[in-house]
Protein backbone atom coordinates (compact mmCIF):
# COMPACT_ATOMS: atom_id res chain seq x y z
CA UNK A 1 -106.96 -155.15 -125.20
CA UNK A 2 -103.98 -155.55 -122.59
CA UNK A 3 -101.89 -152.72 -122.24
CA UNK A 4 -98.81 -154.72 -123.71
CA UNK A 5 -101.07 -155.99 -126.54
CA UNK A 6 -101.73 -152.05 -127.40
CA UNK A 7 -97.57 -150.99 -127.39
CA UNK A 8 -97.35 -153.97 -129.46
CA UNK A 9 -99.74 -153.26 -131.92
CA UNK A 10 -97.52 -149.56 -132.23
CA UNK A 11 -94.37 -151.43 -132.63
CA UNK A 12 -95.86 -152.80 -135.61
CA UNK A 13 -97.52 -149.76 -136.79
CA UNK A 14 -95.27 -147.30 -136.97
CA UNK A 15 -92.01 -149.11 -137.38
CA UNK A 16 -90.47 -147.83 -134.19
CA UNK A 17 -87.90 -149.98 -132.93
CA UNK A 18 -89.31 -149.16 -129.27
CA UNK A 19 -92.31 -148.30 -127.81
CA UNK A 20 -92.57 -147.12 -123.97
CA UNK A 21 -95.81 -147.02 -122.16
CA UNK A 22 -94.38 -145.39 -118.98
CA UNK A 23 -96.01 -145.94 -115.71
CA UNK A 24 -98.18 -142.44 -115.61
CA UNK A 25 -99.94 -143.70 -118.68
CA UNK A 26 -97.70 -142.06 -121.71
CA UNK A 27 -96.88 -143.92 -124.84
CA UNK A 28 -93.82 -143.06 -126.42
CA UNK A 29 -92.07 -144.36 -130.31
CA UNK A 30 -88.54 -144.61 -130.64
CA UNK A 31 -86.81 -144.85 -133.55
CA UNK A 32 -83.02 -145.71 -133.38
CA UNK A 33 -80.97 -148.64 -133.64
CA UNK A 34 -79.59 -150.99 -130.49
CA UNK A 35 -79.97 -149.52 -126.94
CA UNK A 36 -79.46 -145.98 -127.85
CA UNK A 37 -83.03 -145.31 -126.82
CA UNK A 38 -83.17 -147.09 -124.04
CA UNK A 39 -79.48 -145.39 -122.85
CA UNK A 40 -81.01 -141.80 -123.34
CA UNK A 41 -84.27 -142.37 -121.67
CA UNK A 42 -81.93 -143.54 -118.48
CA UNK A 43 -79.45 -140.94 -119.09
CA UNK A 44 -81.88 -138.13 -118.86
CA UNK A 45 -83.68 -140.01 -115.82
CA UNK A 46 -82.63 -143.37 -114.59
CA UNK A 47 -86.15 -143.96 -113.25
CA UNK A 48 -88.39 -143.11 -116.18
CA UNK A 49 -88.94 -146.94 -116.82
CA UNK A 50 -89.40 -147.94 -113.51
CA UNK A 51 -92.92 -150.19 -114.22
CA UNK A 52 -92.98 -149.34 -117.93
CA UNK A 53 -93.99 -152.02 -120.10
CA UNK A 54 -92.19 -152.30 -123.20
CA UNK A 55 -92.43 -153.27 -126.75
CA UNK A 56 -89.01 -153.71 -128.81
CA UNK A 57 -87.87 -155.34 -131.55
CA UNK A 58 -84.71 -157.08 -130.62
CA UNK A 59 -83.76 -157.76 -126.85
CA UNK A 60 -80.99 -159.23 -126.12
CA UNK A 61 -78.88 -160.08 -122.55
CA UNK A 62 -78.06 -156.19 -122.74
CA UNK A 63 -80.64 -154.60 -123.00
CA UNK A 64 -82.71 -157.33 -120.67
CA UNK A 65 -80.16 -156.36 -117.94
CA UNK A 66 -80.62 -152.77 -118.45
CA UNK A 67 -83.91 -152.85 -118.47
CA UNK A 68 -84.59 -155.46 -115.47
CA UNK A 69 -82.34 -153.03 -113.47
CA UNK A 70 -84.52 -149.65 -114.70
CA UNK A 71 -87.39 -151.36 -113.11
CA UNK A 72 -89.21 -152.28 -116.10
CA UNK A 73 -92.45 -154.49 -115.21
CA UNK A 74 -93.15 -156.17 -119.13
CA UNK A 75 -91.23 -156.63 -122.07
CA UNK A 76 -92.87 -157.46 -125.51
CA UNK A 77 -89.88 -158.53 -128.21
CA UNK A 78 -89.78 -158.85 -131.71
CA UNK A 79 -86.67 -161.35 -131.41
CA UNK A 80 -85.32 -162.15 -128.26
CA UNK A 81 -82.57 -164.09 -127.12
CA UNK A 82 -81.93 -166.76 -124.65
CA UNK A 83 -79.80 -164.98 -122.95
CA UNK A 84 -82.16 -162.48 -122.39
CA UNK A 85 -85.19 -165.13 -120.97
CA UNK A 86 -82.94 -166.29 -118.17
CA UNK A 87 -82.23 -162.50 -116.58
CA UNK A 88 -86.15 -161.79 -116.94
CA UNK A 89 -87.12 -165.22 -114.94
CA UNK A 90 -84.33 -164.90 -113.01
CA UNK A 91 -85.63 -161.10 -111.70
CA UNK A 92 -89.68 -161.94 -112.31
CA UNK A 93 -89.67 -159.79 -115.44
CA UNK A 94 -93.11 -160.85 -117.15
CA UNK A 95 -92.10 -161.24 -120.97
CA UNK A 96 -93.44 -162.27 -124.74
CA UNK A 97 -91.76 -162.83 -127.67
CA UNK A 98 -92.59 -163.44 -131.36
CA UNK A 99 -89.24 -165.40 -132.74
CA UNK A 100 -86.82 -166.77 -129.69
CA UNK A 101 -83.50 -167.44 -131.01
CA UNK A 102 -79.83 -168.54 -129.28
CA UNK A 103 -78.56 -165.26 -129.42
CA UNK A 104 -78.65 -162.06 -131.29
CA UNK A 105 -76.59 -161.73 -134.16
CA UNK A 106 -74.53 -158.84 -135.35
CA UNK A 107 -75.26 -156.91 -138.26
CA UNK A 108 -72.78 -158.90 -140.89
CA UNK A 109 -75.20 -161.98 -139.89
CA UNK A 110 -71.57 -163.65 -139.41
CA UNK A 111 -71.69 -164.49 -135.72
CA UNK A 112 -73.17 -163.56 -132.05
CA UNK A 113 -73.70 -159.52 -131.93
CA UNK A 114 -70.43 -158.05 -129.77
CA UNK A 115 -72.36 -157.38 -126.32
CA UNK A 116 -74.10 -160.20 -126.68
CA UNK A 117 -70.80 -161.98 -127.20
CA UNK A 118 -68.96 -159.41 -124.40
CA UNK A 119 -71.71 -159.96 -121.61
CA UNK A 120 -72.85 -163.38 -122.20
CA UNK A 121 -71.21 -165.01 -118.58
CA UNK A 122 -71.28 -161.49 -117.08
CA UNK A 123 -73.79 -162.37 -113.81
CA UNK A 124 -74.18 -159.31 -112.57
CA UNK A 125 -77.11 -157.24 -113.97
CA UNK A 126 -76.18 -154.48 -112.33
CA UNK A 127 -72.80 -153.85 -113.85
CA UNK A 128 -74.07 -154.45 -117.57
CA UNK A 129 -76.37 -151.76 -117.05
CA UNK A 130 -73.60 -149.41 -115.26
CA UNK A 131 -71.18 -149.95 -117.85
CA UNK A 132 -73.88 -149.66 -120.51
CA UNK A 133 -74.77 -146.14 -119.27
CA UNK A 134 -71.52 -145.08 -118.49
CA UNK A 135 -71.88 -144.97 -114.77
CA UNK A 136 -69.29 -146.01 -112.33
């Protein structure tokens, strides 16, 4: 069993929304909603994910850039967007997903969830990620 295949299998498990295996060998659940995880982890050290391999179980262009920028080396996803696939080729993020769709939707299931929406021509990776964690 892959390492990737294993933080998968957790996702599933315990219902986490994110599972971290970080690069000195620690696996790690999460357990709340959008990015907030993902903006703490950073927060408290913005290289704790540098060649982690993740398991989540929505990524979208947000949290692809923040997490391409964090250094992350895989990405497993529950749903992921296409906006997310083309800043993980474009950086050589290695990624899997169980159900691809256009975009991620917002909670109402009315229409494109609002960073999605907000960053979807934003090029720059870099300033997704600042903005995202508050750094200027």
């Amino acid at each position: 069993m892959t390492n990737l295949e294993m933080i998968k299998g957790k996702l599933y498990e315990t219902k986490a929304s994110l599972v971290v295996l970080y690069n000195n060998g620690e696996v790690k659940e999460y357990y709340q909603n959008r990015i907030k995880d993902i903006q703490e982890i950073l927060k408290e050290n913005p290289e704790a994910l540098k060649d982690a391999i993740i398991a989540d179980k929505v990524i979208g262009k947000v949290a692809a850039s923040i997490l391409t920028v964090a250094g992350v080396k895989s990405i497993y996803a529950h749903v992921m967007s296409q906006y997310a696939i083309s800043i993980l080729e474009e950086n050589g993020v290695s990624y899997e997903y169980k159900n691809l769709t256009e975009y991620i939707i917002n909670n109402a299931k009315t229409g494109m969830c609002p960073m999605e929406n907000k960053y979807k021509d934003e090029k720059n990776i870099k300033r997704i990620y600042q903005e995202m964690l508050k750094l200027t």
